[in-house]
PDB file of N, CA and C in Angstrom:
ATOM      1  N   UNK A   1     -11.368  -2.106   0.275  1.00  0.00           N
ATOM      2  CA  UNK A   1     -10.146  -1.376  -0.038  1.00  0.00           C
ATOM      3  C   UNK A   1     -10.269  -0.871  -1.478  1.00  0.00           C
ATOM      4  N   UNK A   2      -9.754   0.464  -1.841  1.00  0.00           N
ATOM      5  CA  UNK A   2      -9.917   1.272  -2.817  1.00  0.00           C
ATOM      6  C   UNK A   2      -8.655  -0.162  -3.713  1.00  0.00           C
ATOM      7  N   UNK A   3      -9.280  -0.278  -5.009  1.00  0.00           N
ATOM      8  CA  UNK A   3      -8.521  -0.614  -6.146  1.00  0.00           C
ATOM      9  C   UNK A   3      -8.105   0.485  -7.179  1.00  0.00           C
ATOM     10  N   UNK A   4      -6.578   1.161  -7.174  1.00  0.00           N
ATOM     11  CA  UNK A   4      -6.637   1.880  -8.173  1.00  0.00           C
ATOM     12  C   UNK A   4      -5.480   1.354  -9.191  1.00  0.00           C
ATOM     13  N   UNK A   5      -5.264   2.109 -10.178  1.00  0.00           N
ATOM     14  CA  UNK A   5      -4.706   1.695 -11.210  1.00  0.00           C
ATOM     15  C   UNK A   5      -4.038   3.266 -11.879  1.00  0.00           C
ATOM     16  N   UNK A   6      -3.064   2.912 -12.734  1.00  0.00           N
ATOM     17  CA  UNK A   6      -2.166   4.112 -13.452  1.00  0.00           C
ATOM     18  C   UNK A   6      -3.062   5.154 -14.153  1.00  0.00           C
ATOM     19  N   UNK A   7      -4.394   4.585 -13.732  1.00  0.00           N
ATOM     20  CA  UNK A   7      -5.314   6.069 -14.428  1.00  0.00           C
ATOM     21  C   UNK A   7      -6.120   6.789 -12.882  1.00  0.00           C
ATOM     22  N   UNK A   8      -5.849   5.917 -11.980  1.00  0.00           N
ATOM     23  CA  UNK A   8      -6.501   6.731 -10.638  1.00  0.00           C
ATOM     24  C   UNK A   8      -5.963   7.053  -9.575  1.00  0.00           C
ATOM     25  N   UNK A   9      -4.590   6.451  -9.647  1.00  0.00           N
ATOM     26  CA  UNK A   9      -2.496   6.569  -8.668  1.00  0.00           C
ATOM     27  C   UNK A   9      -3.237   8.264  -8.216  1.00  0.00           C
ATOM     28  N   UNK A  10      -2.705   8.870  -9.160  1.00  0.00           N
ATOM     29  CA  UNK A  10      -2.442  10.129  -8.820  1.00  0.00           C
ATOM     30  C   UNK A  10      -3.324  10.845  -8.199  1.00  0.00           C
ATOM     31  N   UNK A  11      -4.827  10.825  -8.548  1.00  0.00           N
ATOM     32  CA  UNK A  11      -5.644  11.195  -7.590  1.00  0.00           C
ATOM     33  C   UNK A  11      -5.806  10.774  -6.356  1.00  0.00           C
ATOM     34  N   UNK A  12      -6.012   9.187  -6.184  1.00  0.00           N
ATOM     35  CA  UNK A  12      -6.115   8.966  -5.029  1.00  0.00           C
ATOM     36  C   UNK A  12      -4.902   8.531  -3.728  1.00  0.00           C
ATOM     37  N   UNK A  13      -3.818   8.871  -4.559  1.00  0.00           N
ATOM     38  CA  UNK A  13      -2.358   8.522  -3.649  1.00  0.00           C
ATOM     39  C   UNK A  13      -2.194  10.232  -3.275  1.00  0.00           C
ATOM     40  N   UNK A  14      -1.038   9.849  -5.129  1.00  0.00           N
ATOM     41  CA  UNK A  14      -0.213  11.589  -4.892  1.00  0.00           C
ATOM     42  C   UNK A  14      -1.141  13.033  -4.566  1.00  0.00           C
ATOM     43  N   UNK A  15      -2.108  13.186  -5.262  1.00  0.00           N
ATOM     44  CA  UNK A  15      -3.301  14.373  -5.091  1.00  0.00           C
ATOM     45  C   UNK A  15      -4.150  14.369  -3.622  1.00  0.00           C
ATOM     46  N   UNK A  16      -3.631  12.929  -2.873  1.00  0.00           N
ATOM     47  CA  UNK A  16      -4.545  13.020  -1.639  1.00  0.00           C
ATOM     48  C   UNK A  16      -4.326  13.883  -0.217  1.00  0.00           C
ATOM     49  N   UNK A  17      -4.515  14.178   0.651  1.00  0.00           N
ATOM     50  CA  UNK A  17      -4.731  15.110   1.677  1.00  0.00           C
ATOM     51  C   UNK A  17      -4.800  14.031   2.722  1.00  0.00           C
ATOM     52  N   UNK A  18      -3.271  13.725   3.747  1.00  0.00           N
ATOM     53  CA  UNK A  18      -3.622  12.886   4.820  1.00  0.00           C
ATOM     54  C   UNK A  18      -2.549  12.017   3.976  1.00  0.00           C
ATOM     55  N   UNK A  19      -3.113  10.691   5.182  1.00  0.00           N
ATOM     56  CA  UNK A  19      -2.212   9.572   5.073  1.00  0.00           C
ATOM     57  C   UNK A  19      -2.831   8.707   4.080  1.00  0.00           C
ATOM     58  N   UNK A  20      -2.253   7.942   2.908  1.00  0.00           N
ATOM     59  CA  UNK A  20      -2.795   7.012   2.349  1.00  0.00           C
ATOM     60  C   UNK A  20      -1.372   5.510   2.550  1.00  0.00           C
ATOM     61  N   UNK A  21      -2.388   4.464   2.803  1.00  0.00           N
ATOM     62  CA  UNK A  21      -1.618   3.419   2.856  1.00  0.00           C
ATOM     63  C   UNK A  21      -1.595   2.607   1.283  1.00  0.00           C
ATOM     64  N   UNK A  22      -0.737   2.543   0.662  1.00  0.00           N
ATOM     65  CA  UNK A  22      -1.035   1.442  -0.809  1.00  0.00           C
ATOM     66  C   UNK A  22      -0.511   0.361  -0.553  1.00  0.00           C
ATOM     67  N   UNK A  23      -1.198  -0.800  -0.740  1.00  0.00           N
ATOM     68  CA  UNK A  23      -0.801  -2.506  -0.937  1.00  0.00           C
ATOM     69  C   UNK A  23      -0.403  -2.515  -2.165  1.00  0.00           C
ATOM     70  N   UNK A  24       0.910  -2.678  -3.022  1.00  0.00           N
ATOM     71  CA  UNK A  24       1.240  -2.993  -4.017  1.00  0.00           C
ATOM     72  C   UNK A  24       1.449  -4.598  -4.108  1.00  0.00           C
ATOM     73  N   UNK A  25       0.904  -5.185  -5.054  1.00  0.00           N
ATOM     74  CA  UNK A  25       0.730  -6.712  -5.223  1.00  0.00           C
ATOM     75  C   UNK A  25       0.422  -6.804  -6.429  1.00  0.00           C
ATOM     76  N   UNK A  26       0.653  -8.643  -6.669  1.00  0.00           N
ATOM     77  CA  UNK A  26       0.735  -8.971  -7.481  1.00  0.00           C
ATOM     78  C   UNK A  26      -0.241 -10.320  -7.610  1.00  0.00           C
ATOM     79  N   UNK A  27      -0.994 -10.747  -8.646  1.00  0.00           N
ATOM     80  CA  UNK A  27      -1.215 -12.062  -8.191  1.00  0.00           C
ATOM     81  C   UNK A  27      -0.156 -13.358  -8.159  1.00  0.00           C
ATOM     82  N   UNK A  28       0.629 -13.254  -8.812  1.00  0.00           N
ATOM     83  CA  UNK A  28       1.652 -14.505  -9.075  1.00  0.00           C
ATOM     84  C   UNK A  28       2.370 -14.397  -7.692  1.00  0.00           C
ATOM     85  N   UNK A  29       2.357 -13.205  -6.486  1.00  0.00           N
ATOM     86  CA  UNK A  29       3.228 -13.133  -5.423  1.00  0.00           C
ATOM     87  C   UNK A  29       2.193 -13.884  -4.026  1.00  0.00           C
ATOM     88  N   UNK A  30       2.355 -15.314  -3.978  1.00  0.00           N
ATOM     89  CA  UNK A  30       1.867 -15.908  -2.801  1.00  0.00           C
ATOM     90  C   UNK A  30       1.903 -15.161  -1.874  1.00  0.00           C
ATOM     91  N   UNK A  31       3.171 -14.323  -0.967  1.00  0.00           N
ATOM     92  CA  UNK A  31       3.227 -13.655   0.268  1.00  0.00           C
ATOM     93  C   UNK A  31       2.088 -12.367   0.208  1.00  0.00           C
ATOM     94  N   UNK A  32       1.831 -11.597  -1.068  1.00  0.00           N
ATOM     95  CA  UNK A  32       1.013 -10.722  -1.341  1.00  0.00           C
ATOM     96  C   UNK A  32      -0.326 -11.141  -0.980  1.00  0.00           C
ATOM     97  N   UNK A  33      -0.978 -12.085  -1.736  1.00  0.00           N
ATOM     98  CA  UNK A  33      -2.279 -12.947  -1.247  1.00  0.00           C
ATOM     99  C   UNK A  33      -2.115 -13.292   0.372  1.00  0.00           C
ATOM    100  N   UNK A  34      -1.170 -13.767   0.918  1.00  0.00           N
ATOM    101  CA  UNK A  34      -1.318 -14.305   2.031  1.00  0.00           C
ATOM    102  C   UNK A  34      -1.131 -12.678   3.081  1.00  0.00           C
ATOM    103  N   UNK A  35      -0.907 -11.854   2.677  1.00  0.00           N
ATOM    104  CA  UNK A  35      -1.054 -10.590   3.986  1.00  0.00           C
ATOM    105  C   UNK A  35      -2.356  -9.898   3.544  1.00  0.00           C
ATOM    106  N   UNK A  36      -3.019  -9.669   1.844  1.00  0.00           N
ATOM    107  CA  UNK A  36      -4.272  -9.279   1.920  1.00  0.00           C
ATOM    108  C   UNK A  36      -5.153  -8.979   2.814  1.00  0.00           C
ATOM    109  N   UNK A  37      -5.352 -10.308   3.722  1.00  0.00           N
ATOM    110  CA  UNK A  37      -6.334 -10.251   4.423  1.00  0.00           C
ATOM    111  C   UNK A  37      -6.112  -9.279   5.582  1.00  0.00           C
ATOM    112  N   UNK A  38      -5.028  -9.554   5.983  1.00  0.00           N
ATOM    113  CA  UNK A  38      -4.642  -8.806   7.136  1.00  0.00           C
ATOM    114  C   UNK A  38      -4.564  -7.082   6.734  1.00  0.00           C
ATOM    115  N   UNK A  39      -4.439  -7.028   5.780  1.00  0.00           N
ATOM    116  CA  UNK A  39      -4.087  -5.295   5.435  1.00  0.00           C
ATOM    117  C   UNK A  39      -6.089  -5.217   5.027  1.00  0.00           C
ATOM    118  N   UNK A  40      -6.381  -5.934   5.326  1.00  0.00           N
ATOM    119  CA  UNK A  40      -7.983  -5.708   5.364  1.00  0.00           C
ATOM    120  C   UNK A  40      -8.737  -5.227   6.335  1.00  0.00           C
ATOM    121  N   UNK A  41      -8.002  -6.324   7.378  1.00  0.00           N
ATOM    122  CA  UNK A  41      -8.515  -6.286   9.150  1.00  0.00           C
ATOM    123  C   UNK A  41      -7.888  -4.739   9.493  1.00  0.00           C
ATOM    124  N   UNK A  42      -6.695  -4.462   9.165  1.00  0.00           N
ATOM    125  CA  UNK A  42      -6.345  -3.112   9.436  1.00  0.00           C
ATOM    126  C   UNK A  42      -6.602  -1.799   8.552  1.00  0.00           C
ATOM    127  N   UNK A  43      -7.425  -2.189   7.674  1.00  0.00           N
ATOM    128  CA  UNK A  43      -8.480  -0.987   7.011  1.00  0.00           C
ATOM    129  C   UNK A  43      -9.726  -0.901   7.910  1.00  0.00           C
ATOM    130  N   UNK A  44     -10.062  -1.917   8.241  1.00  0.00           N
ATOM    131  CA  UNK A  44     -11.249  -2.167   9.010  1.00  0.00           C
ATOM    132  C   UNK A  44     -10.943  -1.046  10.784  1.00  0.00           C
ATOM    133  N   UNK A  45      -9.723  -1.507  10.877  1.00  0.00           N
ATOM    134  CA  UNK A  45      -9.483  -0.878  12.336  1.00  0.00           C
ATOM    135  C   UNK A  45      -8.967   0.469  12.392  1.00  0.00           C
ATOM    136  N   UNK A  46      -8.325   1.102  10.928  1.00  0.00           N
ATOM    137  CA  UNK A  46      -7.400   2.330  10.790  1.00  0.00           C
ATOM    138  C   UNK A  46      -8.402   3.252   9.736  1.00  0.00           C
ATOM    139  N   UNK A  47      -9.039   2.924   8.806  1.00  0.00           N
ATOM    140  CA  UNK A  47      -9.451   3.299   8.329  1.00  0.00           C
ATOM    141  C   UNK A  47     -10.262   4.740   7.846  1.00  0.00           C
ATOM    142  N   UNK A  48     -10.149   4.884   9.113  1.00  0.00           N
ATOM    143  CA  UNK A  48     -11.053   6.346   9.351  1.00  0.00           C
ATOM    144  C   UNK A  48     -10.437   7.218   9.678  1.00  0.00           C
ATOM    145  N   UNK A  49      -9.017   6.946   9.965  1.00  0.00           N
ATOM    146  CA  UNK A  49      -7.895   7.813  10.023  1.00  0.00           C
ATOM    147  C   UNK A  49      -6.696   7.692   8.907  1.00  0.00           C
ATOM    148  N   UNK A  50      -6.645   7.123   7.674  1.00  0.00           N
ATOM    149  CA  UNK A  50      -5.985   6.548   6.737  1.00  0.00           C
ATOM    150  C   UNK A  50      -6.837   6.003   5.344  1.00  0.00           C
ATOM    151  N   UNK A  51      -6.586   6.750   4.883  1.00  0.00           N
ATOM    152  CA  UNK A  51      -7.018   5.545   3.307  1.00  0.00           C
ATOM    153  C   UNK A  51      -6.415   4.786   2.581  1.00  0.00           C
ATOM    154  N   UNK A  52      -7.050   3.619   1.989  1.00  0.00           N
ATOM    155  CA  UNK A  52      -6.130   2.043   1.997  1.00  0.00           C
ATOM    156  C   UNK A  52      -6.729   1.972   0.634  1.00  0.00           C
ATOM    157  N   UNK A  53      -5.489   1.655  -0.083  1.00  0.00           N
ATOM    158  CA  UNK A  53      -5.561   1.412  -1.384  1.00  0.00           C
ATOM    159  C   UNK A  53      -5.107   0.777  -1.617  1.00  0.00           C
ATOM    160  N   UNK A  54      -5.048  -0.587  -2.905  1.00  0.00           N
ATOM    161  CA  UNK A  54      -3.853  -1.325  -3.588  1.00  0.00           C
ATOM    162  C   UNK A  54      -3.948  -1.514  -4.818  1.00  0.00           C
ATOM    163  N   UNK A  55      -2.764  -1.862  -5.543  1.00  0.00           N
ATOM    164  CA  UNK A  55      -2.159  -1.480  -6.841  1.00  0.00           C
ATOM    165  C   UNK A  55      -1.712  -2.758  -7.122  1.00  0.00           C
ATOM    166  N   UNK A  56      -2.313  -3.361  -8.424  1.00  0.00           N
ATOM    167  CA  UNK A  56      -1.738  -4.539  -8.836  1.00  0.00           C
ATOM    168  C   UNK A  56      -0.403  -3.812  -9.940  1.00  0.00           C
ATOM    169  N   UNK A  57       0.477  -4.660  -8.878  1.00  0.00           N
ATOM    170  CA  UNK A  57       1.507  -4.288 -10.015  1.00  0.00           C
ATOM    171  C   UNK A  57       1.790  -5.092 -11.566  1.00  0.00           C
ATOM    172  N   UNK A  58       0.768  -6.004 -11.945  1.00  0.00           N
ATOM    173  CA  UNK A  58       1.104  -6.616 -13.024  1.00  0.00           C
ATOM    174  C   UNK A  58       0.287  -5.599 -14.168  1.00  0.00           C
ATOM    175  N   UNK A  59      -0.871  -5.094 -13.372  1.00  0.00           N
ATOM    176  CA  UNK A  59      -1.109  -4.087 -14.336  1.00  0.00           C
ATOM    177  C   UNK A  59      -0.899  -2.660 -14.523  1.00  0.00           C
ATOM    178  N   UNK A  60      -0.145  -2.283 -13.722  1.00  0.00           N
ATOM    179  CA  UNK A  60       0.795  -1.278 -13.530  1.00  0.00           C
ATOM    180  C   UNK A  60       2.162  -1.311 -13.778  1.00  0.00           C
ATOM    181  N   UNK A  61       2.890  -1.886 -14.385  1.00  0.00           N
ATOM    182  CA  UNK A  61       4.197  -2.102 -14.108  1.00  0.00           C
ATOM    183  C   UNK A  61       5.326  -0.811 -13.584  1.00  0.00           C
ATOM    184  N   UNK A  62       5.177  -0.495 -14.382  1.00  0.00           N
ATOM    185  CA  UNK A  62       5.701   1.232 -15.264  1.00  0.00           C
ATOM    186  C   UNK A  62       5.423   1.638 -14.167  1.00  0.00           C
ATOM    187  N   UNK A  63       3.969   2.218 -13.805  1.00  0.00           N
ATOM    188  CA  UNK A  63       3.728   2.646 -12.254  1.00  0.00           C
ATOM    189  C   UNK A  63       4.736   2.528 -11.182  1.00  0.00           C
ATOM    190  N   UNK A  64       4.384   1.175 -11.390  1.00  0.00           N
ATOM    191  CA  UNK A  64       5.147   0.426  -9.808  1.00  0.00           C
ATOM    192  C   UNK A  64       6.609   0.621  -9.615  1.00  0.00           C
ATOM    193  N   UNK A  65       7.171   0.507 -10.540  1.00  0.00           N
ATOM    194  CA  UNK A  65       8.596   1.044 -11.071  1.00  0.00           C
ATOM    195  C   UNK A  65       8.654   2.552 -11.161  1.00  0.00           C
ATOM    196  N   UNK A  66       7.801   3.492 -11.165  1.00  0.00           N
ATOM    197  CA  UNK A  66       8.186   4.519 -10.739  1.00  0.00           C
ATOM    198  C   UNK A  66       7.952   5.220  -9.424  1.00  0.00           C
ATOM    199  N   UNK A  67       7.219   4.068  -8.751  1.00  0.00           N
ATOM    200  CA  UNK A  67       7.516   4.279  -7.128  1.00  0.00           C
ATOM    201  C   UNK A  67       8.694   3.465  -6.600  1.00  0.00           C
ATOM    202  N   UNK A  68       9.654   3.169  -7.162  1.00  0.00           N
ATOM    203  CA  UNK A  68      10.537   2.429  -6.539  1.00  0.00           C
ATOM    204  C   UNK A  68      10.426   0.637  -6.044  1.00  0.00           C
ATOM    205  N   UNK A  69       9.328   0.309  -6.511  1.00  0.00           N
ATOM    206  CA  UNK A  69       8.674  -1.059  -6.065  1.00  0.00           C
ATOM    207  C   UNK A  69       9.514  -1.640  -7.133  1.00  0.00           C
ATOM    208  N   UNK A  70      10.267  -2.452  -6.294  1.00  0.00           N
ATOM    209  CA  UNK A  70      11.304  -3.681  -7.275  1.00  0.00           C
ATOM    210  C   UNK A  70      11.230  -4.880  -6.323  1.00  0.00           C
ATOM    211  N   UNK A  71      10.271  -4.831  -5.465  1.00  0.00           N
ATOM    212  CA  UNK A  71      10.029  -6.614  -5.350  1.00  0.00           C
ATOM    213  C   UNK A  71       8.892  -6.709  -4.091  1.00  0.00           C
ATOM    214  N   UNK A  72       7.931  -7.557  -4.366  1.00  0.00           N
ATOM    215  CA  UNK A  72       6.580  -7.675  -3.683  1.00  0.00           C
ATOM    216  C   UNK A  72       6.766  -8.700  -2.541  1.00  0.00           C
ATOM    217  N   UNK A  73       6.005  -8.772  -1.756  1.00  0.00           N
ATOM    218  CA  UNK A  73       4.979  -7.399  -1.426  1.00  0.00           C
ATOM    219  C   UNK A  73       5.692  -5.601  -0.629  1.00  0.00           C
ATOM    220  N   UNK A  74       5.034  -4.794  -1.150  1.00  0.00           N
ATOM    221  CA  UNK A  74       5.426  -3.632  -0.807  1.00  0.00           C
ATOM    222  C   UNK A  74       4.307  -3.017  -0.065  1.00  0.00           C
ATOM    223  N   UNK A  75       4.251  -2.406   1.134  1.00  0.00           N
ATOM    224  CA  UNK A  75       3.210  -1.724   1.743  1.00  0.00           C
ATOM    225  C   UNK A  75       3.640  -0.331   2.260  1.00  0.00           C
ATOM    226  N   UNK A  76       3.381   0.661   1.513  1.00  0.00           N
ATOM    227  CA  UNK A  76       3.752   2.114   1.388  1.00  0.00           C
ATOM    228  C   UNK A  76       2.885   2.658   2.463  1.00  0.00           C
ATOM    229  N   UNK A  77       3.033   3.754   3.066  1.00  0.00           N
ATOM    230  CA  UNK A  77       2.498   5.282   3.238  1.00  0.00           C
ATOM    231  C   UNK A  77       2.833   6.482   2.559  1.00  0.00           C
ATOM    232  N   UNK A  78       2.056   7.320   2.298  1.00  0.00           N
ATOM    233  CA  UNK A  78       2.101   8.518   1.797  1.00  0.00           C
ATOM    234  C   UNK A  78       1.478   9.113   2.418  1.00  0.00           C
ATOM    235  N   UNK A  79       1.850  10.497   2.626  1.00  0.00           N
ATOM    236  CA  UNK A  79       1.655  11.456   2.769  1.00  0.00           C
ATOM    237  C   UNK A  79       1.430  12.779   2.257  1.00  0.00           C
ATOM    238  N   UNK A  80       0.177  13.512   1.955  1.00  0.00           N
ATOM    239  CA  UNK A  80       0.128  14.335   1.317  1.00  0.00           C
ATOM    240  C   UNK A  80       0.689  14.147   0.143  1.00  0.00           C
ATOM    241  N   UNK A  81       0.793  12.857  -0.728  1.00  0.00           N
ATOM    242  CA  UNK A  81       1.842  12.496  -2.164  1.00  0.00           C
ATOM    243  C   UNK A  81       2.794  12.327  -1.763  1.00  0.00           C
ATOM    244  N   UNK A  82       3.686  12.660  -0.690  1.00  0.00           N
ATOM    245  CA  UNK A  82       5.045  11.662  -0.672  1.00  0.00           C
ATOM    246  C   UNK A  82       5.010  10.613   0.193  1.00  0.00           C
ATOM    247  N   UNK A  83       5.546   9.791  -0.456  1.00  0.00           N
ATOM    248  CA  UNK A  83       6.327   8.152   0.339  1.00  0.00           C
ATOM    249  C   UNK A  83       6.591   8.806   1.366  1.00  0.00           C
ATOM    250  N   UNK A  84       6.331   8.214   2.745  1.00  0.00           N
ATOM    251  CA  UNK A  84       7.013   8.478   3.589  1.00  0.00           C
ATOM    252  C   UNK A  84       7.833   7.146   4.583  1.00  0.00           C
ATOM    253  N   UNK A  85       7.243   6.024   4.462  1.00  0.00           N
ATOM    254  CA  UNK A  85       7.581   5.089   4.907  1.00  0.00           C
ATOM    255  C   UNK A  85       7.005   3.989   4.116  1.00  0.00           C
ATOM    256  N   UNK A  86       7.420   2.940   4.533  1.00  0.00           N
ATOM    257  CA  UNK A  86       7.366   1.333   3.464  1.00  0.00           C
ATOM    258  C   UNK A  86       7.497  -0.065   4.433  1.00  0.00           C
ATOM    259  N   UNK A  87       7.016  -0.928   3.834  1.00  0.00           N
ATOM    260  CA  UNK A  87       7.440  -2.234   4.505  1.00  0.00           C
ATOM    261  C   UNK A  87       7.621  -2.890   3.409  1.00  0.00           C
ATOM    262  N   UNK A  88       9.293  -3.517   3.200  1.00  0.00           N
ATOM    263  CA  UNK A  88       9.215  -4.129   1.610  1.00  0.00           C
ATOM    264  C   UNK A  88       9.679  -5.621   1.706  1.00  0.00           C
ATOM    265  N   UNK A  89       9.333  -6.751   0.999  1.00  0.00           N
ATOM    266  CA  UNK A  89       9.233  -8.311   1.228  1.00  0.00           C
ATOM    267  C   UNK A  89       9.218  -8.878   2.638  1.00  0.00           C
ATOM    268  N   UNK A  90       9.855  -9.483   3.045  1.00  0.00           N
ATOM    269  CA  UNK A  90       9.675 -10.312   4.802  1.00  0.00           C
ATOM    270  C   UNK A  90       9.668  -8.988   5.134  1.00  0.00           C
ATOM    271  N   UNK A  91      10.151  -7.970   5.508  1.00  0.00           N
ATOM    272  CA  UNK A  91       9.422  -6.785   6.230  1.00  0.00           C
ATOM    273  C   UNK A  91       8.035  -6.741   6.466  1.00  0.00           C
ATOM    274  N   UNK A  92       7.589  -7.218   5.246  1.00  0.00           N
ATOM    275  CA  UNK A  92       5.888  -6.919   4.886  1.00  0.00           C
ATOM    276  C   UNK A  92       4.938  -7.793   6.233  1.00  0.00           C
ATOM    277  N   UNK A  93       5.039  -8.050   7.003  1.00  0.00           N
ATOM    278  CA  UNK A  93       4.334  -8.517   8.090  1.00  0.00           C
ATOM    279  C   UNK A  93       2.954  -7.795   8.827  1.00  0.00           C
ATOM    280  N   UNK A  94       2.400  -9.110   9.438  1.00  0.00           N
ATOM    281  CA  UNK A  94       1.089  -8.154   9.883  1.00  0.00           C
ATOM    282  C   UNK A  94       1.358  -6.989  10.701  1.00  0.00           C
ATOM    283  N   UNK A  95       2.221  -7.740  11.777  1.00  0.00           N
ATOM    284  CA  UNK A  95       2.661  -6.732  12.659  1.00  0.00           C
ATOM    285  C   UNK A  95       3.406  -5.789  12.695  1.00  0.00           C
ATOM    286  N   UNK A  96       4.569  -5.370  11.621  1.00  0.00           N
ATOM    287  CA  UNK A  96       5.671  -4.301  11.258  1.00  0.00           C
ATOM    288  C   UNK A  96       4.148  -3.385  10.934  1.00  0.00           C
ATOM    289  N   UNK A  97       3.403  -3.863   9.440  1.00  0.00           N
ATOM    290  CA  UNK A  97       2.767  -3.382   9.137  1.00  0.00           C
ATOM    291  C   UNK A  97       2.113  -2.334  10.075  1.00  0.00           C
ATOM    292  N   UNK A  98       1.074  -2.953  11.583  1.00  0.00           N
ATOM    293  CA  UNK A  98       0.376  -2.366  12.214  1.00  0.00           C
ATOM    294  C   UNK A  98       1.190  -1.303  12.534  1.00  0.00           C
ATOM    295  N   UNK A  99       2.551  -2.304  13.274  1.00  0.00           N
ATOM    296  CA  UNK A  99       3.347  -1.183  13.829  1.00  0.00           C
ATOM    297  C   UNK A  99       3.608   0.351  12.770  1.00  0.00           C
ATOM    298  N   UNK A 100       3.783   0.118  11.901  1.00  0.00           N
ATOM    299  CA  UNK A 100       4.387   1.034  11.178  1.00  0.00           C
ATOM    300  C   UNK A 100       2.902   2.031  11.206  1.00  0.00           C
ATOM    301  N   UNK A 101       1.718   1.794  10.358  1.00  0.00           N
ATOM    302  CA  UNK A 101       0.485   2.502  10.652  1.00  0.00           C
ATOM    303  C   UNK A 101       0.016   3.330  11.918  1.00  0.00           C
ATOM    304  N   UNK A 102       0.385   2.800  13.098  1.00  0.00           N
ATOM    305  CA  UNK A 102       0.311   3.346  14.187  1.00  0.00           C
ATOM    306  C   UNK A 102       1.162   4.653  13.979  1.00  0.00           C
ATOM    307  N   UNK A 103       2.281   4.465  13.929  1.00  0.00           N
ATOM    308  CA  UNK A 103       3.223   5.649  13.942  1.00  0.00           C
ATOM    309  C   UNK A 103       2.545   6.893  13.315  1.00  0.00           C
ATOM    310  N   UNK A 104       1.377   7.007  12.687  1.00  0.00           N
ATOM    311  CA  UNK A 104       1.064   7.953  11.755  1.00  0.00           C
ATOM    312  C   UNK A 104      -0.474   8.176  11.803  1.00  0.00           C
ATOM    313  N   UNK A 105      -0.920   7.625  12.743  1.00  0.00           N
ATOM    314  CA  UNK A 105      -2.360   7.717  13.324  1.00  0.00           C
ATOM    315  C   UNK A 105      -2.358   7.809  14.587  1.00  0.00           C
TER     316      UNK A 105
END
């Protein structure tokens, strides 16, 4: 999974062409670590129709706060640069997740 940061957001989110999925996380957020893996298995399976990125928000803050991320874990889509859909805290599940990815592949 692509790691970007407040110097590579914009190219590889907002500037992108297609669907991009971002994992916004944190390390201090247990639930964040504990879906990782799974937003892995579904890079592995979506991947070629979606690009998967994630954003530590501890070193982003500012960033993360100007996507609207006010509490982790957050799992975005974009589109062509806009948000188009989200899964935000207990939302954040393997399966909303898949579900939600499907909708857009």
């Amino acid at each position: 999974m692509l790691e970007v940061d407040k110097k590579t957001f914009e190219e590889e989110v907002l500037k992108a062409d297609g669907y991009v999925l971002v994992d916004f996380w944190s390390q201090g957020c247990e639930p964040c670590k504990a879906l990782m893996p799974h937003i892995e298995e579904l890079e592995k399976k979506y991947g070629d129709k979606m690009k998967f990125c994630k954003l530590d928000t501890t070193k982003a803050r500012r960033l993360a706060i100007s996507q609207k991320v006010l509490g982790l874990p957050v799992i975005a889509i974009y589109k062509d640069g806009e948000k188009i859909d989200e899964r935000v805290k207990e939302e954040a599940t393997e399966k909303s997740v898949e579900e939600m990815i499907k909708k857009y592949v």
